[in-house]
C-alpha atoms as a PDB file:
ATOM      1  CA  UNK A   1     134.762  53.439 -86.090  1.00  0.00           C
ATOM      2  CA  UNK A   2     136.611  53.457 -82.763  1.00  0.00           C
ATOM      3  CA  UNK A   3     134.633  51.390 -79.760  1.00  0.00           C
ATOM      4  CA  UNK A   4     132.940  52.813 -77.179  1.00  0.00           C
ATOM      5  CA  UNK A   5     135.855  52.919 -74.297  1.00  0.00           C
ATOM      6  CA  UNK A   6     134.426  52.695 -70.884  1.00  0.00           C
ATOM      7  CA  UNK A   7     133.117  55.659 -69.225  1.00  0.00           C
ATOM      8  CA  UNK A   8     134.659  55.036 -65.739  1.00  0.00           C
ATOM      9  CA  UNK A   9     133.434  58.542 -64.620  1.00  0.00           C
ATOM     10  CA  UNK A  10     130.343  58.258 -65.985  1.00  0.00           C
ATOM     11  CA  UNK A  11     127.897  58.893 -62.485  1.00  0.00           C
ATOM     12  CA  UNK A  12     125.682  55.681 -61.471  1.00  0.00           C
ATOM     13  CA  UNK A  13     122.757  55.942 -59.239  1.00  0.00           C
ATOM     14  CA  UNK A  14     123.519  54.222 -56.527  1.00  0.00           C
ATOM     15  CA  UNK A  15     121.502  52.065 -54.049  1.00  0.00           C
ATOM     16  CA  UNK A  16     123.068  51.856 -50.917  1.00  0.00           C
ATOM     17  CA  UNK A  17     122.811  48.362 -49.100  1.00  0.00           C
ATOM     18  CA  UNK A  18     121.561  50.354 -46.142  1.00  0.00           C
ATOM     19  CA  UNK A  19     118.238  51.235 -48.120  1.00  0.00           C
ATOM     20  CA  UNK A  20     117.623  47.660 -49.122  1.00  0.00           C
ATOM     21  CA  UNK A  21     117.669  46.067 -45.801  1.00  0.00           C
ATOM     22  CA  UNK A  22     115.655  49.170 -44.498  1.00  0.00           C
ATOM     23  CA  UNK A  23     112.875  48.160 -47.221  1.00  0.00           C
ATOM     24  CA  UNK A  24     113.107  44.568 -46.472  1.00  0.00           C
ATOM     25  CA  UNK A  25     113.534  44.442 -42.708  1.00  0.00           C
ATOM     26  CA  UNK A  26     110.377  44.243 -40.565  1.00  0.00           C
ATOM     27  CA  UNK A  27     109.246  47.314 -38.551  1.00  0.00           C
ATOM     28  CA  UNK A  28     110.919  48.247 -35.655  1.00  0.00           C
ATOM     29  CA  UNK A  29     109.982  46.792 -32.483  1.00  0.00           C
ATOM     30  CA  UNK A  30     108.718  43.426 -34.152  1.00  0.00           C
ATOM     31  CA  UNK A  31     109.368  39.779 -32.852  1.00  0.00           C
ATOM     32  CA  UNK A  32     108.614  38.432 -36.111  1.00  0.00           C
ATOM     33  CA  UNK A  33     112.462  37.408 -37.691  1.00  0.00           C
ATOM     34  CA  UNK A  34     112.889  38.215 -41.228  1.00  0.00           C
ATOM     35  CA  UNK A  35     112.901  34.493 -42.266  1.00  0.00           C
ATOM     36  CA  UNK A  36     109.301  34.090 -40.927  1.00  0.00           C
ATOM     37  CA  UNK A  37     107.061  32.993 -44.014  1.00  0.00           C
ATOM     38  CA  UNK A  38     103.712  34.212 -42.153  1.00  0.00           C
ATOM     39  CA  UNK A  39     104.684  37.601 -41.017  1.00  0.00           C
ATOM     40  CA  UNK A  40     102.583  39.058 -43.940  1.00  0.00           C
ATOM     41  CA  UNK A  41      99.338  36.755 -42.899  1.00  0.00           C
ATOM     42  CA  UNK A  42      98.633  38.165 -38.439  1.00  0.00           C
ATOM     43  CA  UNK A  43      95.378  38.559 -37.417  1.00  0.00           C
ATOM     44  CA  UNK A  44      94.848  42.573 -37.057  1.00  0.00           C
ATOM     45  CA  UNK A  45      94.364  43.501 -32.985  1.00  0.00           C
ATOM     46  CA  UNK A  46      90.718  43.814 -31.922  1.00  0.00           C
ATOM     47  CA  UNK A  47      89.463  47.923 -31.297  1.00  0.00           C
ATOM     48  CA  UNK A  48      88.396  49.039 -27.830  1.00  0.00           C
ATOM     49  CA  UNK A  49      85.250  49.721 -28.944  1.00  0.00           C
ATOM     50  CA  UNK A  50      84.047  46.350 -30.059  1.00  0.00           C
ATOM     51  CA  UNK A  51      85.457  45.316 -26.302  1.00  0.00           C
ATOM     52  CA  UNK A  52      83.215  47.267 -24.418  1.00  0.00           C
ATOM     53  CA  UNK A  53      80.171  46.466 -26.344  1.00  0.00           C
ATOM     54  CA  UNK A  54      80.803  42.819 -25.583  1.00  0.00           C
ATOM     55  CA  UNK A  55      80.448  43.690 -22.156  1.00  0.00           C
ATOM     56  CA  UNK A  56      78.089  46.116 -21.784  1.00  0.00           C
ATOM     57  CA  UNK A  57      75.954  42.915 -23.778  1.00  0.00           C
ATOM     58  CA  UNK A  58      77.160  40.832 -21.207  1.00  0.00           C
ATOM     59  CA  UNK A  59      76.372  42.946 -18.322  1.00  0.00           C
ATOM     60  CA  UNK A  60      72.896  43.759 -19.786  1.00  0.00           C
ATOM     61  CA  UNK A  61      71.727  39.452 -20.292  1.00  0.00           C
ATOM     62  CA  UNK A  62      73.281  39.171 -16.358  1.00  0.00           C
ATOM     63  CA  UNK A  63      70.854  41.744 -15.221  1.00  0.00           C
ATOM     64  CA  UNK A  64      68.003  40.567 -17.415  1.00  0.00           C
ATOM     65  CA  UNK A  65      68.528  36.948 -15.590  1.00  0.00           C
ATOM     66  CA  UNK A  66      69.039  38.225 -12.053  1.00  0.00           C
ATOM     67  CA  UNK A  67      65.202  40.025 -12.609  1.00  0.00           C
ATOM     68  CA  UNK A  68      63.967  37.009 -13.646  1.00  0.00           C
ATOM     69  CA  UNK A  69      65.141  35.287 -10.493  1.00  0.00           C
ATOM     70  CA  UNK A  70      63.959  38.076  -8.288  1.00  0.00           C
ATOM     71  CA  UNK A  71      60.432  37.707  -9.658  1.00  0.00           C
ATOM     72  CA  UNK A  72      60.470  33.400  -9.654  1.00  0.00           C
ATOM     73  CA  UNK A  73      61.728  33.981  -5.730  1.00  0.00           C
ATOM     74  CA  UNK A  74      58.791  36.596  -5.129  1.00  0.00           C
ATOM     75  CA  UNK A  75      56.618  33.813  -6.500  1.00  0.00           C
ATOM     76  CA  UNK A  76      57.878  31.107  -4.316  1.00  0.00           C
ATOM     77  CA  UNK A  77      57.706  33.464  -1.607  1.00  0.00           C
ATOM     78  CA  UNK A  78      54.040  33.937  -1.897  1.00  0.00           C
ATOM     79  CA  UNK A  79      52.963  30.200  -2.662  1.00  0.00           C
ATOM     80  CA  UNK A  80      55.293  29.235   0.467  1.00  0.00           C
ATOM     81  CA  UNK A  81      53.346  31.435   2.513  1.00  0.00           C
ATOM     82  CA  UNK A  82      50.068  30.249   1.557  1.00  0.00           C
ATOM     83  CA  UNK A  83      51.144  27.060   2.861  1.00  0.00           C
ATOM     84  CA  UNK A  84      52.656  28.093   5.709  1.00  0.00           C
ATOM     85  CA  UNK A  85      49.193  29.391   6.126  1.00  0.00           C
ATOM     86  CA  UNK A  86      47.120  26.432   5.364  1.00  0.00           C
ATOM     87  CA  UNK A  87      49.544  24.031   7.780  1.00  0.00           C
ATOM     88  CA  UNK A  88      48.541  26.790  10.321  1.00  0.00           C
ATOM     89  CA  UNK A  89      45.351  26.270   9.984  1.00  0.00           C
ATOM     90  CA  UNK A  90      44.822  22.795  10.253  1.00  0.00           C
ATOM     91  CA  UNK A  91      46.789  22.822  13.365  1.00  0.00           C
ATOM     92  CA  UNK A  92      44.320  25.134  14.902  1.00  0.00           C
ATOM     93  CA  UNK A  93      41.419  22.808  13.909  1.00  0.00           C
ATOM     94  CA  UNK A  94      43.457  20.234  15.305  1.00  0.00           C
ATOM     95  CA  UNK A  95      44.019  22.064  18.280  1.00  0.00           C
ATOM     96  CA  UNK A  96      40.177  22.395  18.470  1.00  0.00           C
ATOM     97  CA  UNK A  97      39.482  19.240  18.460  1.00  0.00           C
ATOM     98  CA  UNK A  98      41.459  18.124  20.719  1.00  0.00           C
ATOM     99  CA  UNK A  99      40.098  20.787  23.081  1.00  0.00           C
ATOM    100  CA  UNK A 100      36.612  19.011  22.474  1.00  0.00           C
ATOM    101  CA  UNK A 101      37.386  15.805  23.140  1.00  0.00           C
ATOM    102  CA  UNK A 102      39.213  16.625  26.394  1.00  0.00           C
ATOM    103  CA  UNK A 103      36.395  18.624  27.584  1.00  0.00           C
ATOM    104  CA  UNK A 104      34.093  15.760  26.612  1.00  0.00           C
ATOM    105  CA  UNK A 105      36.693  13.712  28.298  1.00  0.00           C
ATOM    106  CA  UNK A 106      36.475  15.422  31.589  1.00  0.00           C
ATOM    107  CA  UNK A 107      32.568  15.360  31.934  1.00  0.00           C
ATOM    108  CA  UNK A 108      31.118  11.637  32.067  1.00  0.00           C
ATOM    109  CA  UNK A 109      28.989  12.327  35.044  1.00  0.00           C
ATOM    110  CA  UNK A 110      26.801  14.095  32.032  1.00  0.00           C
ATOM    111  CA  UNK A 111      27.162  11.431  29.515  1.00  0.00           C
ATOM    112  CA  UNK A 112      23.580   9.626  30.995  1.00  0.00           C
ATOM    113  CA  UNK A 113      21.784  12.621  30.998  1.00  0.00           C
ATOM    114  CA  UNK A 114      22.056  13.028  27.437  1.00  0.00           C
ATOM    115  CA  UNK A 115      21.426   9.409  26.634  1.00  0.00           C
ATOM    116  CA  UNK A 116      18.487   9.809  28.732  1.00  0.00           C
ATOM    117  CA  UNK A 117      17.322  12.855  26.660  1.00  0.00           C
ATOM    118  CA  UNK A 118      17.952  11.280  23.535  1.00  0.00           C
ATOM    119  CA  UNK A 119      15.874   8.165  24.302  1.00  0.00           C
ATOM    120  CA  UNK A 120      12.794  10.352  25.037  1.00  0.00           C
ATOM    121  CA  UNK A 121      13.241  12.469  22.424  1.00  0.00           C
ATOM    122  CA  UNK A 122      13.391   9.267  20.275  1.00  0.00           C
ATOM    123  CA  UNK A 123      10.320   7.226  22.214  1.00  0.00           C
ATOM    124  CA  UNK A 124       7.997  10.888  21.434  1.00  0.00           C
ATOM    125  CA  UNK A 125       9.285  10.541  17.796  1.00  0.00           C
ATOM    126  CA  UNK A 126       7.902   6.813  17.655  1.00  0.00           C
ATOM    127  CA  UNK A 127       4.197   8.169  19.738  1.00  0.00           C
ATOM    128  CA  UNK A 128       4.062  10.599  16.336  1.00  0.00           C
ATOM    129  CA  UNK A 129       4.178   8.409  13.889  1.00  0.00           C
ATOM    130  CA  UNK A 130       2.455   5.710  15.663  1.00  0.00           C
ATOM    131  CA  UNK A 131      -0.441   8.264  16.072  1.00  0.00           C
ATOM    132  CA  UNK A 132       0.214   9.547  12.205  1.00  0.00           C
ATOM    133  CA  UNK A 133      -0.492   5.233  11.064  1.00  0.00           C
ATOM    134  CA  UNK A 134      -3.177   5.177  13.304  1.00  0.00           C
ATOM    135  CA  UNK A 135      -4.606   8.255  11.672  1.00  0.00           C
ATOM    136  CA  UNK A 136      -4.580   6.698   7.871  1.00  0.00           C
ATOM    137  CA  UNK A 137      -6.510   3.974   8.947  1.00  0.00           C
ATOM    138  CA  UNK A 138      -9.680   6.123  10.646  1.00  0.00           C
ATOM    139  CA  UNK A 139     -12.093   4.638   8.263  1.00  0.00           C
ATOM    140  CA  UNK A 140     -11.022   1.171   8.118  1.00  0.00           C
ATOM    141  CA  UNK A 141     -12.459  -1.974  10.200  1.00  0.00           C
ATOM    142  CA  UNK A 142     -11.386  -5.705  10.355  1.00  0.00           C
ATOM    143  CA  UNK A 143     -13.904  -8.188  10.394  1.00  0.00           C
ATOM    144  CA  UNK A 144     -12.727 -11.805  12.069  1.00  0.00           C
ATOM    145  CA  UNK A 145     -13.988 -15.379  11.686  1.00  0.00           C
ATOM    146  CA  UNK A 146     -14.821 -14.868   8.392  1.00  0.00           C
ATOM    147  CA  UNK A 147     -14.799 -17.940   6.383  1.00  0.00           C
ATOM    148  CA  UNK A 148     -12.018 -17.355   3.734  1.00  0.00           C
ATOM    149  CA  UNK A 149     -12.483 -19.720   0.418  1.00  0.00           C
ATOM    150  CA  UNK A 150     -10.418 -19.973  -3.217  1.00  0.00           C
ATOM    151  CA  UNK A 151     -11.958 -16.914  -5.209  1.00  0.00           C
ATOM    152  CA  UNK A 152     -14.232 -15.214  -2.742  1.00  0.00           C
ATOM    153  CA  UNK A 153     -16.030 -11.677  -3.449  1.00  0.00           C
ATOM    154  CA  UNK A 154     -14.531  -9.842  -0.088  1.00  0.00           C
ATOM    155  CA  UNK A 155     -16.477  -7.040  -1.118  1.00  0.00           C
ATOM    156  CA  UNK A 156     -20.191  -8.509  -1.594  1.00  0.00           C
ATOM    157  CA  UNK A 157     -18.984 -10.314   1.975  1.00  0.00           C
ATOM    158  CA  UNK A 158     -18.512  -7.095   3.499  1.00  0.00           C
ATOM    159  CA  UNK A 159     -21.857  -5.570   2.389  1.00  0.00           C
ATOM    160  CA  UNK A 160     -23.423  -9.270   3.775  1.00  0.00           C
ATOM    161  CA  UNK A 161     -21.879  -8.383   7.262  1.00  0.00           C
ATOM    162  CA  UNK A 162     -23.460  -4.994   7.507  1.00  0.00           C
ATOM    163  CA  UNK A 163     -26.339  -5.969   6.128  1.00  0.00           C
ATOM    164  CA  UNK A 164     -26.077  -8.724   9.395  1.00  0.00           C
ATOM    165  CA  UNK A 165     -25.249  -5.869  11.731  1.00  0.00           C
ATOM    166  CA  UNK A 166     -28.663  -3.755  10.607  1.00  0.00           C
ATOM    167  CA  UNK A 167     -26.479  -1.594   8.111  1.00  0.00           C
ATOM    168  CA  UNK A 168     -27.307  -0.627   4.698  1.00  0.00           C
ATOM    169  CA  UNK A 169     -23.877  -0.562   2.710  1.00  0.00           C
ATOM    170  CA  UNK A 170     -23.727  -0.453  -1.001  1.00  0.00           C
ATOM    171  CA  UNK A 171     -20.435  -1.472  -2.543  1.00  0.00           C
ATOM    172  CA  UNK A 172     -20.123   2.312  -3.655  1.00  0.00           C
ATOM    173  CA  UNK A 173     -19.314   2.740  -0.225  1.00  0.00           C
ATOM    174  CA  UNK A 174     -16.144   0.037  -0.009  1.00  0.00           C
ATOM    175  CA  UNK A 175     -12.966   1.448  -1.172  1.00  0.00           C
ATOM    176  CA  UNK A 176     -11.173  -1.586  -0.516  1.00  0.00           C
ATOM    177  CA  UNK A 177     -11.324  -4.632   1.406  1.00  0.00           C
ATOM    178  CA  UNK A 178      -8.611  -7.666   1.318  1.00  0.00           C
ATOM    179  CA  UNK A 179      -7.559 -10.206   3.431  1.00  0.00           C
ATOM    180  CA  UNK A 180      -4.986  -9.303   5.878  1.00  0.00           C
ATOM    181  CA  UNK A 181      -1.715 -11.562   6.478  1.00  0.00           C
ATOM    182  CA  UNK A 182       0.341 -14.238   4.896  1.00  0.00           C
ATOM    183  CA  UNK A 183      -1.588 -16.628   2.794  1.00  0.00           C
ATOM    184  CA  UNK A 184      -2.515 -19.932   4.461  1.00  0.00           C
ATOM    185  CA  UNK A 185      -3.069 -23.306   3.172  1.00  0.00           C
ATOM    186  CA  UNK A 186      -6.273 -24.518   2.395  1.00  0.00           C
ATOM    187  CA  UNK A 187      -8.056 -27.474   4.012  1.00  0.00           C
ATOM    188  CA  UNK A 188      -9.247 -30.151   1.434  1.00  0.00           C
ATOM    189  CA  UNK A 189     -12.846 -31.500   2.144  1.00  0.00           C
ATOM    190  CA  UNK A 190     -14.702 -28.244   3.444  1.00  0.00           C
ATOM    191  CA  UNK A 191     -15.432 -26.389   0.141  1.00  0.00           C
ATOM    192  CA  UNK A 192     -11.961 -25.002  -0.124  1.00  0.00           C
ATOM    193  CA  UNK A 193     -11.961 -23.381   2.962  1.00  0.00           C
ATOM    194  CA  UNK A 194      -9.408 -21.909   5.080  1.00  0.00           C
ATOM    195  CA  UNK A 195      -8.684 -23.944   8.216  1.00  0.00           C
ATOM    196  CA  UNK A 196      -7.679 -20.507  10.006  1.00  0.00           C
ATOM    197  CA  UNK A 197      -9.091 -17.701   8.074  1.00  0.00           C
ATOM    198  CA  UNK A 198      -7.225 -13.981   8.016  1.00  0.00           C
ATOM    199  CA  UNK A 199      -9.067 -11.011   8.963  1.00  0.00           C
ATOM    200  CA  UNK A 200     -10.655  -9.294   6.715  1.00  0.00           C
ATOM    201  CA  UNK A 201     -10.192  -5.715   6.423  1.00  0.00           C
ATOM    202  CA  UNK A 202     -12.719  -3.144   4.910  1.00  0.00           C
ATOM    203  CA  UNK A 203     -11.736   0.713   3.857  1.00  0.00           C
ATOM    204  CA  UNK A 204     -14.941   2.447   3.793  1.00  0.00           C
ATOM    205  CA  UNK A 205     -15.669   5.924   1.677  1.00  0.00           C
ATOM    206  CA  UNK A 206     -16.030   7.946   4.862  1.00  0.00           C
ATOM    207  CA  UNK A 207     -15.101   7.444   8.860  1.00  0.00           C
ATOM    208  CA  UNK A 208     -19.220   8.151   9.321  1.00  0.00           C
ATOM    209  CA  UNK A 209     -20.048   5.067   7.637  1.00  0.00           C
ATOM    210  CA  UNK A 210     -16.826   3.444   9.851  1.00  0.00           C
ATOM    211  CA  UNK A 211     -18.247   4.524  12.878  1.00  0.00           C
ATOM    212  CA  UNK A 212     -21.978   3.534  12.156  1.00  0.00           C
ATOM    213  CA  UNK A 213     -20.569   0.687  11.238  1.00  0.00           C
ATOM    214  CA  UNK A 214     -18.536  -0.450  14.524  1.00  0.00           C
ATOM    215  CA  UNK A 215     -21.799   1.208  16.623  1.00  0.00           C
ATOM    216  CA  UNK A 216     -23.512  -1.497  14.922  1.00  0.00           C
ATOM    217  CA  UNK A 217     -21.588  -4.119  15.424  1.00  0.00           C
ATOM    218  CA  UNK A 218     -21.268  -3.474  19.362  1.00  0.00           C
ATOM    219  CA  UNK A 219     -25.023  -3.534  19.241  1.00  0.00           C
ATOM    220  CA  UNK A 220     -25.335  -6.822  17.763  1.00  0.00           C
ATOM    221  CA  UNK A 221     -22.573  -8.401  19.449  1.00  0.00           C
ATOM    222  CA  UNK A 222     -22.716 -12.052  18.622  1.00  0.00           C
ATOM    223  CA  UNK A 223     -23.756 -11.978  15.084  1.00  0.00           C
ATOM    224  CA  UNK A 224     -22.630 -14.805  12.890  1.00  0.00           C
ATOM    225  CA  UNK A 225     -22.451 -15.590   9.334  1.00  0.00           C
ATOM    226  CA  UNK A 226     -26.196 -17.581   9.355  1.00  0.00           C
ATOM    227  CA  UNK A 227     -27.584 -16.971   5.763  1.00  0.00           C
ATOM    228  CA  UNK A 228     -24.591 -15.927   3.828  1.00  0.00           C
ATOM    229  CA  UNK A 229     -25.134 -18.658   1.003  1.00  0.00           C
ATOM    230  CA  UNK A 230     -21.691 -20.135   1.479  1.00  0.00           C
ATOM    231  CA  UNK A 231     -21.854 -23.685   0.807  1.00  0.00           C
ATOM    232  CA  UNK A 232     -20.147 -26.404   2.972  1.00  0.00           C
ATOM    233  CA  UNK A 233     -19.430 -24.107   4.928  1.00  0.00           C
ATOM    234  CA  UNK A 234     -21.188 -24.285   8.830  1.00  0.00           C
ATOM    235  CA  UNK A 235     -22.467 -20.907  10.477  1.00  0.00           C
ATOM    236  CA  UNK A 236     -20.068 -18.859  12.712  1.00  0.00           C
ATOM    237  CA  UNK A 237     -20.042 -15.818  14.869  1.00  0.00           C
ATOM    238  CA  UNK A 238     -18.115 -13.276  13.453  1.00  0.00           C
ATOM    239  CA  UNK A 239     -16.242  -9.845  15.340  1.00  0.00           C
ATOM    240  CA  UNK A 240     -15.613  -6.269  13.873  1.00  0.00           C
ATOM    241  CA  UNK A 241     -13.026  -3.706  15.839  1.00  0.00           C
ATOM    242  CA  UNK A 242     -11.353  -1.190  14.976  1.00  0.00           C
ATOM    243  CA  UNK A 243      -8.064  -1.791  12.580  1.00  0.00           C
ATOM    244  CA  UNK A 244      -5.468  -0.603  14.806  1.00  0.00           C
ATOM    245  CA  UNK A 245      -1.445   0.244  13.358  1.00  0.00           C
ATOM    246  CA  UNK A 246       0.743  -2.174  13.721  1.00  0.00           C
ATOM    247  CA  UNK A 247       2.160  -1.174  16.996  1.00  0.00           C
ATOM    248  CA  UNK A 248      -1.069  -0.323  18.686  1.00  0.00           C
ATOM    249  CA  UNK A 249      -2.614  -4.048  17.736  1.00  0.00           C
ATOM    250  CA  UNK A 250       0.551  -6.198  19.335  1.00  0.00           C
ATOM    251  CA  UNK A 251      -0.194  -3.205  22.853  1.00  0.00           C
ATOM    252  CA  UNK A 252      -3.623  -3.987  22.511  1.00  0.00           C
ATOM    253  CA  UNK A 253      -2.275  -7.583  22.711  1.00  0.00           C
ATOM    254  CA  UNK A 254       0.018  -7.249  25.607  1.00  0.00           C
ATOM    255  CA  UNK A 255      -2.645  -4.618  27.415  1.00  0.00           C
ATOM    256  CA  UNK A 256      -5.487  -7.902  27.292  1.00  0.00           C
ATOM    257  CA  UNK A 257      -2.804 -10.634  28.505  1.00  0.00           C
ATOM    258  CA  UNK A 258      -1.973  -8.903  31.141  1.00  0.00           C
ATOM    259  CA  UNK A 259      -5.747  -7.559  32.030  1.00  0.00           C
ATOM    260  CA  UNK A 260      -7.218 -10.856  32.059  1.00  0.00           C
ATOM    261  CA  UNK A 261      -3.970 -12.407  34.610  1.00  0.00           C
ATOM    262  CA  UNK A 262      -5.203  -9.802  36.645  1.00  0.00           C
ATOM    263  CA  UNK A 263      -8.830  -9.944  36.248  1.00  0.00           C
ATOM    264  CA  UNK A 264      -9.552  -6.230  34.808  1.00  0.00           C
ATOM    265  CA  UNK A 265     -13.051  -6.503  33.341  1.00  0.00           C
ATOM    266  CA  UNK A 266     -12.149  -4.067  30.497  1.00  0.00           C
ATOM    267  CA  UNK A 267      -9.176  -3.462  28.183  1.00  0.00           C
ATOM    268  CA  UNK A 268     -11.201  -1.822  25.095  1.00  0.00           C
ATOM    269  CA  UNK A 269     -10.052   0.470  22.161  1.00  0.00           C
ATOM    270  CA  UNK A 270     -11.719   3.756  20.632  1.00  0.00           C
ATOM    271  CA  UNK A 271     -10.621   5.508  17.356  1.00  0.00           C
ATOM    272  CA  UNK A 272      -7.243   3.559  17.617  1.00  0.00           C
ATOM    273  CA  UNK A 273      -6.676   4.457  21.446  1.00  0.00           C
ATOM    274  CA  UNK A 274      -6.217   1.895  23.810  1.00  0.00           C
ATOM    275  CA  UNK A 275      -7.713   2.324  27.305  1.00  0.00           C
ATOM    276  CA  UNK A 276      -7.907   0.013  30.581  1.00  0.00           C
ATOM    277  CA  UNK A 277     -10.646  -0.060  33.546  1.00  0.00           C
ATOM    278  CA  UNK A 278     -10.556  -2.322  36.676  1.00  0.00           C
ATOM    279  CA  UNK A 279     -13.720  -2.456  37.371  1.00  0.00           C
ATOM    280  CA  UNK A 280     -17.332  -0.136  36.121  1.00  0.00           C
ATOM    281  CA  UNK A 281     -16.791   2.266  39.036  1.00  0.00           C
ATOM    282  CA  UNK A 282     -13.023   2.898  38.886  1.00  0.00           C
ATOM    283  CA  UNK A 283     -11.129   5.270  36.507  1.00  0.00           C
ATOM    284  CA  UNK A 284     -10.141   4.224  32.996  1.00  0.00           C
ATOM    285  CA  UNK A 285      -6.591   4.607  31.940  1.00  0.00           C
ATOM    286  CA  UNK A 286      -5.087   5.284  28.798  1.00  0.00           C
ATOM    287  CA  UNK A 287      -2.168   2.607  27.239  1.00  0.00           C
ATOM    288  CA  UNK A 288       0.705   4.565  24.702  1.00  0.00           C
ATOM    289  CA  UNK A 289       3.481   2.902  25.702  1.00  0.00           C
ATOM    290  CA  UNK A 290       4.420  -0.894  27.151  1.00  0.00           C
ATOM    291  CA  UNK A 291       5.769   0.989  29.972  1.00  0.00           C
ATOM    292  CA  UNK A 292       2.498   2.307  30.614  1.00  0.00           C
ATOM    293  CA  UNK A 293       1.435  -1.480  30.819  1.00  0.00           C
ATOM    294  CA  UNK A 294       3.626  -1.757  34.043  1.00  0.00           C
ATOM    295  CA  UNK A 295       2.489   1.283  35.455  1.00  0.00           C
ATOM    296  CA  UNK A 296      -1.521   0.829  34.995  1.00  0.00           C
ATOM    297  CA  UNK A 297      -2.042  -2.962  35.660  1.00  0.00           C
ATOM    298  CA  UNK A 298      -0.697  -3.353  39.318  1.00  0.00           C
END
């Protein structure tokens, strides 16, 4: 068997060295070099598309924020104003005021007037409820020079004194009677007796019995305390008047001072008023007020 002899004109297919590179080169236009070992691993180019929805989101959370500041300025707008407001006015009240005081300022020629009217208006208020006290005690008397001792009955005394002045009076007909006044000390050697007794003071149940009772008592002017079973203690002349308030008792006080240093024959009271007479024939005047002192007795 003969060997194969070369077949020198047998046709190859060829591959030209211009095809390889052409499949190994990188596309034309390309930076990357052929000897760059990451040219297979760039990041792919981002579409138009996703750009402009990035900013149309953008655009959209800017106007969403610049609303929100529009409405937190209106806000701050309106509260500002409201102050604004307020400031405004306290300044006019201020202003007001200030008015006032320079008016008040620029009239002190009236300033006694209405001192004067206030006092008056203040003396009539006192005259009320002077007269209003006076009123609550209508049906009351005081009885004077009574003796006082440690654990006296002042009611059974009071029915001994009218029964003195002429007057039946049950002790039905005493509300209340008590001694009148701070207490005061007691003299030992006279029973237990008082050395300066208080007055004694006697509600009664209605101002008829209060007025029988005074009527009686100017009728037996002098009576004393003769037969009212008080032992040690020597008989004394006793005096009933009227129970005058508080205020009308230290006038009635001041009224008979200055009477007697001017020798007035009467200074006298009736159902708590206090009048004033010279003499029998002259005019009788009535006392409210210690001014009215210095106008009656001249």
């Amino acid at each position: 068997m003969t060997p194969k002899a070369g077949n020198s004109e047998t046709p190859v297919k060829s591959c030209s060295l211009e095809n390889f590179e052409n499949q190994v080169s990188p596309p034309h236009g390309s930076n990357v070099s052929a000897d760059d070992p990451q040219t297979s691993l760039a990041p792919t180019q981002r579409s138009p598309k996703d750009i402009n929805g990035e900013l149309v989101q953008g655009i959209r959370s800017l106007t969403m924020e610049m609303s929100a500041m529009r409405v937190e300025m209106s806000q701050f707008r309106e509260q500002f104003e409201r102050v604004l407001g307020a400031v405004d006015a306290a300044n006019k009240r201020m202003d007001a005021m200030e008015s006032r005081m320079a008016k008040l300022e620029e009239r002190p020629s009236e300033s006694p007037e209405c001192v004067s009217d206030l006092m008056a208006t203040v003396q009539q208020l006192k005259l009320d409820l002077n007269d209003r006290e006076q009123d609550l005690l209508a049906s009351d008397v005081e009885i004077g020079g009574l003796p006082e001792v440690k654990g006296e009955n002042v009611i059974h005394l009071a029915c001994l004194v009218a029964e003195k002045l002429g007057m039946k009076l049950e002790q039905t007909d005493v509300v209340s009677a008590e001694r009148v006044g701070p207490p005061r000390q007691l003299v030992e050697g006279h029973g237990g007796e008082c050395a300066r007794p208080r007055l004694l003071a006697v509600r009664l149940a209605r101002r008829a019995l209060c007025e029988n009772f005074l009527r009686s008592a100017r009728v037996r002017r002098g009576a004393d305390t003769d037969g009212f079973d008080i032992p040690g203690y020597p008989s004394r002349r006793f005096y009933v008047n009227e129970r005058l308030s508080r205020t009308n008792r230290h006038l009635f006080y001041l009224a008979r001072q200055e009477g007697s240093r001017l020798g007035w024959k009467f200074v006298w009271t009736r159902e708590g008023r206090i009048y004033a007479r010279r003499r029998p024939d002259s005019n009788a005047y009535r006392i409210k007020t210690e001014s009215d002192i210095r106008k009656v007795f001249i």
